[in-house]
N, C-alpha and C. Protein backbone atom coordinates (compact mmCIF):
# COMPACT_ATOMS: atom_id res chain seq x y z
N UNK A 1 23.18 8.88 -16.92
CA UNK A 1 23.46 7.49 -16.71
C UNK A 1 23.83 7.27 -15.25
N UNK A 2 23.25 5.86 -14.80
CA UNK A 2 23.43 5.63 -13.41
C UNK A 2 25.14 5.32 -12.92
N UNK A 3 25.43 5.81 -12.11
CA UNK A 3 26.79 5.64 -11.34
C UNK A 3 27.36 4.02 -11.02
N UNK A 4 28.53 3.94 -11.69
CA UNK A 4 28.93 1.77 -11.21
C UNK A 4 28.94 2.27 -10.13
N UNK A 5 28.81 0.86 -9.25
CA UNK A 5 29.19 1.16 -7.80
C UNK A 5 31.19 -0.10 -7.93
N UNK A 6 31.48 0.44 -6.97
CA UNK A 6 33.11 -0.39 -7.02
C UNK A 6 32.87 -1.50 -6.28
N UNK A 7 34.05 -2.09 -5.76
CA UNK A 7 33.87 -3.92 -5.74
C UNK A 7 33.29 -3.57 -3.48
N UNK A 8 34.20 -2.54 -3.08
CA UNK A 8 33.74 -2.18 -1.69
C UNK A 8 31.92 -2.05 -1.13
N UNK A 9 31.55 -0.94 -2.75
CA UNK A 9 30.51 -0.58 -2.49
C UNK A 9 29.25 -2.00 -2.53
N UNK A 10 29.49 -2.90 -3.71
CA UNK A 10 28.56 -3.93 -3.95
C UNK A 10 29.03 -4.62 -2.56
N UNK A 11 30.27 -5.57 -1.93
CA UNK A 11 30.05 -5.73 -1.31
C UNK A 11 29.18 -5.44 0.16
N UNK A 12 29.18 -3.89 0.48
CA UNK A 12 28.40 -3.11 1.22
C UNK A 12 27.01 -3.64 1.30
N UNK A 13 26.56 -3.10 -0.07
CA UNK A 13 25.16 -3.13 0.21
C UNK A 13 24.41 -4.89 -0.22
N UNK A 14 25.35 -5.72 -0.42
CA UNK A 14 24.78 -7.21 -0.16
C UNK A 14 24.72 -7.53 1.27
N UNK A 15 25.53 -6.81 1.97
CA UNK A 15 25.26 -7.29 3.56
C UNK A 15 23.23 -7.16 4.18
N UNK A 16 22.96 -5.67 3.33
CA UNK A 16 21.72 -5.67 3.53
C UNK A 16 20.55 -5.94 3.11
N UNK A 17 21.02 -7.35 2.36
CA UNK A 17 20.27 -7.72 1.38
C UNK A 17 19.74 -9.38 2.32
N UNK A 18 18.44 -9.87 1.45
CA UNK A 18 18.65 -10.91 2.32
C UNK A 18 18.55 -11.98 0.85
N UNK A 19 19.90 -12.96 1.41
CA UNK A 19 20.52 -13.96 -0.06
C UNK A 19 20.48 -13.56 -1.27
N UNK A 20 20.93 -12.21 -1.34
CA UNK A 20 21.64 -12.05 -2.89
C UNK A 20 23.10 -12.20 -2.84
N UNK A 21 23.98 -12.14 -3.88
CA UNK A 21 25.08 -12.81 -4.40
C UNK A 21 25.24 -12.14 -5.45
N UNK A 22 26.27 -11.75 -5.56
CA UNK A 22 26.96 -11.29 -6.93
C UNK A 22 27.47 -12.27 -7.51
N UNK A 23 27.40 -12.15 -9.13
CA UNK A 23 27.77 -12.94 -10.33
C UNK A 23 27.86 -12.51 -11.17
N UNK A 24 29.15 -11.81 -11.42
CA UNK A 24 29.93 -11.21 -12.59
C UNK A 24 29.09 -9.50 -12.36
N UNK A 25 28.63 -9.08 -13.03
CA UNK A 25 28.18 -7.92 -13.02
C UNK A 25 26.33 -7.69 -12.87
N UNK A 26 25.96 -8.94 -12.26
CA UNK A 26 24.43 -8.82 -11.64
C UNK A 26 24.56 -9.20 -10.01
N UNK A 27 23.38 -9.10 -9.46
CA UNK A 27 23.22 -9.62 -8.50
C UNK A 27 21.89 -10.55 -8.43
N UNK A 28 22.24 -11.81 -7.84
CA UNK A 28 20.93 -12.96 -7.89
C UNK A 28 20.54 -13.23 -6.67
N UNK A 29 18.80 -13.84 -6.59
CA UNK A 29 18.37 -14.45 -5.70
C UNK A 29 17.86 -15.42 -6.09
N UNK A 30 17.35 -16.38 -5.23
CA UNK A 30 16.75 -18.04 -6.09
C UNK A 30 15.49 -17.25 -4.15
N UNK A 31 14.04 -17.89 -4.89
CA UNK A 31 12.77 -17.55 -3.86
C UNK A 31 12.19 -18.67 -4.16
N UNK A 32 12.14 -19.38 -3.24
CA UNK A 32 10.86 -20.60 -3.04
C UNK A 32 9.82 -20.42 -2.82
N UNK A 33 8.78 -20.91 -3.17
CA UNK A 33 7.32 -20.46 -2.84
C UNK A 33 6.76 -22.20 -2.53
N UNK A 34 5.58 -22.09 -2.31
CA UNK A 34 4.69 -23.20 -1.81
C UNK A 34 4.69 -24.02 -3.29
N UNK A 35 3.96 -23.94 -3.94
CA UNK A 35 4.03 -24.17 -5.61
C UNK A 35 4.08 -23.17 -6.50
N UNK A 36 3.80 -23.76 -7.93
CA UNK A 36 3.79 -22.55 -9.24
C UNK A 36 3.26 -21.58 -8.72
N UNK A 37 1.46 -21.96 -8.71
CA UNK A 37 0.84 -20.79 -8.19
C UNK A 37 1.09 -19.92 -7.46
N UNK A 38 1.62 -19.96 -6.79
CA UNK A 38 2.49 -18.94 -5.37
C UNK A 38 3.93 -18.13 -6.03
N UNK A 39 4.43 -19.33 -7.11
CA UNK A 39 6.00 -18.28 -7.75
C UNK A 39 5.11 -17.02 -8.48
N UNK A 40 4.10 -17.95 -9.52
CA UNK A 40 3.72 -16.79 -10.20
C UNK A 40 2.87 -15.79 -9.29
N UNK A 41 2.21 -15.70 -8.72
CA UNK A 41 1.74 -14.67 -7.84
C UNK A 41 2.96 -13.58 -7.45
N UNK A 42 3.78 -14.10 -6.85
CA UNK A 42 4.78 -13.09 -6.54
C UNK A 42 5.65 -12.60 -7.72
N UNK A 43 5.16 -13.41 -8.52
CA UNK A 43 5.71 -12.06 -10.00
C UNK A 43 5.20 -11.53 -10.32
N UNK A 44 3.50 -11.45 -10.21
CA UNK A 44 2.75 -10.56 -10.52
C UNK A 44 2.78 -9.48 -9.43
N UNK A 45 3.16 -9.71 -8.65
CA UNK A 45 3.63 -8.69 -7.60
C UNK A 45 4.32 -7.93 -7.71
N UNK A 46 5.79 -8.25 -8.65
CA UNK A 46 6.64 -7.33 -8.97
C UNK A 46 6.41 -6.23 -10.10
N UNK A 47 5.34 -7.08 -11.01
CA UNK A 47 5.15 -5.58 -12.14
C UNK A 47 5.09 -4.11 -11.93
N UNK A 48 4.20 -4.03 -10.84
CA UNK A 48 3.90 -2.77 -10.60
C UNK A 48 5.18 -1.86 -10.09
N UNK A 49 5.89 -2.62 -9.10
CA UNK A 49 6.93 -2.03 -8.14
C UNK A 49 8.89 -1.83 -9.26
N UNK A 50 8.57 -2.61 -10.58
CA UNK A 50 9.39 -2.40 -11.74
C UNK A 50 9.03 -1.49 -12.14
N UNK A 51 7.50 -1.67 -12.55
CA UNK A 51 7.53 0.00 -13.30
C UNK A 51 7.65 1.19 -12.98
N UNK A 52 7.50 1.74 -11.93
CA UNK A 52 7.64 2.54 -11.09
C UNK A 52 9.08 2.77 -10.98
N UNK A 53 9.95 1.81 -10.74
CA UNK A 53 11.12 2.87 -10.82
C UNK A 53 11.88 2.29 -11.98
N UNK A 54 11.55 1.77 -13.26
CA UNK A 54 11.90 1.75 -14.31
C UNK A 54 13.20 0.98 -14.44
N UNK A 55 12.85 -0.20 -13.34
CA UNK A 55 14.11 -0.71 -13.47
C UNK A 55 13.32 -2.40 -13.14
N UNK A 56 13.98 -3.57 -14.34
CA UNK A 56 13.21 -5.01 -14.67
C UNK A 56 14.19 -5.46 -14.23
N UNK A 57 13.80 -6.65 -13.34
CA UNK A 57 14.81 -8.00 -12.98
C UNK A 57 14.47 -9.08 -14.33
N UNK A 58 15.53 -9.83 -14.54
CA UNK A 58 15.79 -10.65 -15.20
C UNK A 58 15.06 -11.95 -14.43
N UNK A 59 14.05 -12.75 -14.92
CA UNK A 59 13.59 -13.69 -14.00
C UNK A 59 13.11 -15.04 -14.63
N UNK A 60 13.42 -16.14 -13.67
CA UNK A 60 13.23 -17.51 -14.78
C UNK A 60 12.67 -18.23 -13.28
N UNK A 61 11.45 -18.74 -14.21
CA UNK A 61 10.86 -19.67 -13.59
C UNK A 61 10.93 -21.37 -13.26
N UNK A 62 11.23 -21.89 -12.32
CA UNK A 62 11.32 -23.07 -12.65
C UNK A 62 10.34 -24.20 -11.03
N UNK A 63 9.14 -24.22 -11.89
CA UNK A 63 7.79 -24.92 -10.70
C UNK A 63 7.74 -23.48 -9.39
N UNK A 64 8.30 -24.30 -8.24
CA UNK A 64 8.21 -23.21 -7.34
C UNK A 64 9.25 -22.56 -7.14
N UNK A 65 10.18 -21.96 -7.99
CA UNK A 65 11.59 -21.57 -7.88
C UNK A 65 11.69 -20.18 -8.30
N UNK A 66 11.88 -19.06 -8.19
CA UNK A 66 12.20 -17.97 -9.03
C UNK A 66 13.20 -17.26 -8.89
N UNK A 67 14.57 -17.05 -9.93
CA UNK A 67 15.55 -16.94 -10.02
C UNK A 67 15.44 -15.41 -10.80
N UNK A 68 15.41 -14.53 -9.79
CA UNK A 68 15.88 -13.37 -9.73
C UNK A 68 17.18 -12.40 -10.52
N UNK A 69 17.50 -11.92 -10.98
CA UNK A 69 19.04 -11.38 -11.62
C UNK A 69 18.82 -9.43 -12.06
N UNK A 70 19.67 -8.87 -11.36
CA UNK A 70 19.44 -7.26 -11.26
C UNK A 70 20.94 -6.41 -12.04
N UNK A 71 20.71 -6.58 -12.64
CA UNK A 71 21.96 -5.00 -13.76
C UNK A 71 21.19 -3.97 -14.07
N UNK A 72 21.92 -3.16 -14.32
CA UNK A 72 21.64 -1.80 -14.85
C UNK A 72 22.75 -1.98 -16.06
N UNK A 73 21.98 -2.57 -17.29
CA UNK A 73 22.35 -2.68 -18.36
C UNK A 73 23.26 -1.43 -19.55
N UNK A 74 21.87 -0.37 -19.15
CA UNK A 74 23.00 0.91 -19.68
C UNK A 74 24.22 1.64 -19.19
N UNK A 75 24.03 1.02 -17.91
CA UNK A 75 25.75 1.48 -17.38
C UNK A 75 26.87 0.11 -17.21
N UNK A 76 26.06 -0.88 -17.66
CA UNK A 76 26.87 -2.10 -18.32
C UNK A 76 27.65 -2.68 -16.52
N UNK A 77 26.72 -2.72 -15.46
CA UNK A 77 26.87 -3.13 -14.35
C UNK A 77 25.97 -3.16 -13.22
N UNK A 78 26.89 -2.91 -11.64
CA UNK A 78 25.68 -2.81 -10.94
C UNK A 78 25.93 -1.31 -10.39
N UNK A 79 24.57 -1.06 -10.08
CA UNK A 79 24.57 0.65 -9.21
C UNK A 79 23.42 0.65 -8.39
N UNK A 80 23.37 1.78 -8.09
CA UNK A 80 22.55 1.82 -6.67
C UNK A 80 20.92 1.21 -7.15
N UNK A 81 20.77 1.60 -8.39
CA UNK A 81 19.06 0.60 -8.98
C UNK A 81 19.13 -0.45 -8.95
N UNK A 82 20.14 -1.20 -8.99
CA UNK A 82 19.58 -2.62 -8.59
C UNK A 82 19.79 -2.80 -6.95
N UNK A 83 20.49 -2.57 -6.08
CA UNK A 83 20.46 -2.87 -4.66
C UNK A 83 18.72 -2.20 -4.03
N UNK A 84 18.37 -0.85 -4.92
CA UNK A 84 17.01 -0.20 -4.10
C UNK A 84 16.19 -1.58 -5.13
N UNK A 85 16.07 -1.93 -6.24
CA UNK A 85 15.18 -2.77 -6.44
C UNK A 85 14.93 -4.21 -5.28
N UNK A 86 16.46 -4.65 -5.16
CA UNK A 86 16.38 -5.42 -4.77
C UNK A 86 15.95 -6.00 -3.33
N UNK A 87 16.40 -4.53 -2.31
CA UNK A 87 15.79 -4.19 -1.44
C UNK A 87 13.97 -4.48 -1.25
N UNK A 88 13.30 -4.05 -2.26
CA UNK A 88 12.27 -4.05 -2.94
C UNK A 88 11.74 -5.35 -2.93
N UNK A 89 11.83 -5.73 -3.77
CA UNK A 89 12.02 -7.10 -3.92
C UNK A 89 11.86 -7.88 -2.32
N UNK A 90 13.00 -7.99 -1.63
CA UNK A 90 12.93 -8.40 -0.52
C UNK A 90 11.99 -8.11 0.91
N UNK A 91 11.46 -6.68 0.50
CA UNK A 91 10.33 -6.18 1.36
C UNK A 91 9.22 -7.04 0.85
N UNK A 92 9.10 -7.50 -0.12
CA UNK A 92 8.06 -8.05 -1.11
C UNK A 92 7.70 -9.90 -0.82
N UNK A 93 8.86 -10.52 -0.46
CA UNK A 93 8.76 -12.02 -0.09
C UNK A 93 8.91 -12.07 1.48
């Protein structure tokens, strides 16, 4: 099972994030795109780069809006898989 990170460490690695935010025990982003077509494109973007390291963002669509959300559910918080996803993620928009 993946390692919690403590309240020092999450703060840490949001500095190198670009607009995520912690909320309770995830971390979120909100991504604008041009329209739908463009949100959903960049979610089809993410399938591949989830499966691969076996770790799914929580994601809700709304027109051109996509609302992002990263836990590591079996360790019932956040740890270093969601900051490398999210990282990810952010190389990605």
């Amino acid at each position: 099972m993946a390692t919690l990170l403590n309240g020092v460490e999450i703060q840490a690695h949001l500095t190198s994030l670009n607009n995520w935010e912690q909320d309770g025990n995830t971390i979120k982003t909100v991504k604008t795109f041009d329209g739908f077509p463009s949100a959903i494109a960049f979610i089809s973007q993410l399938v591949e780069p989830a499966e691969l390291a076996g770790h799914h963002p929580d994601i809700t669509i709304s027109y051109n809006k996509v609302t992002l959300s990263l836990t590591t559910h079996d360790a019932g918080g956040l740890t270093q898989q969601d900051f490398a996803m999210a990282a990810r993620i952010d190389q990605m928009s």
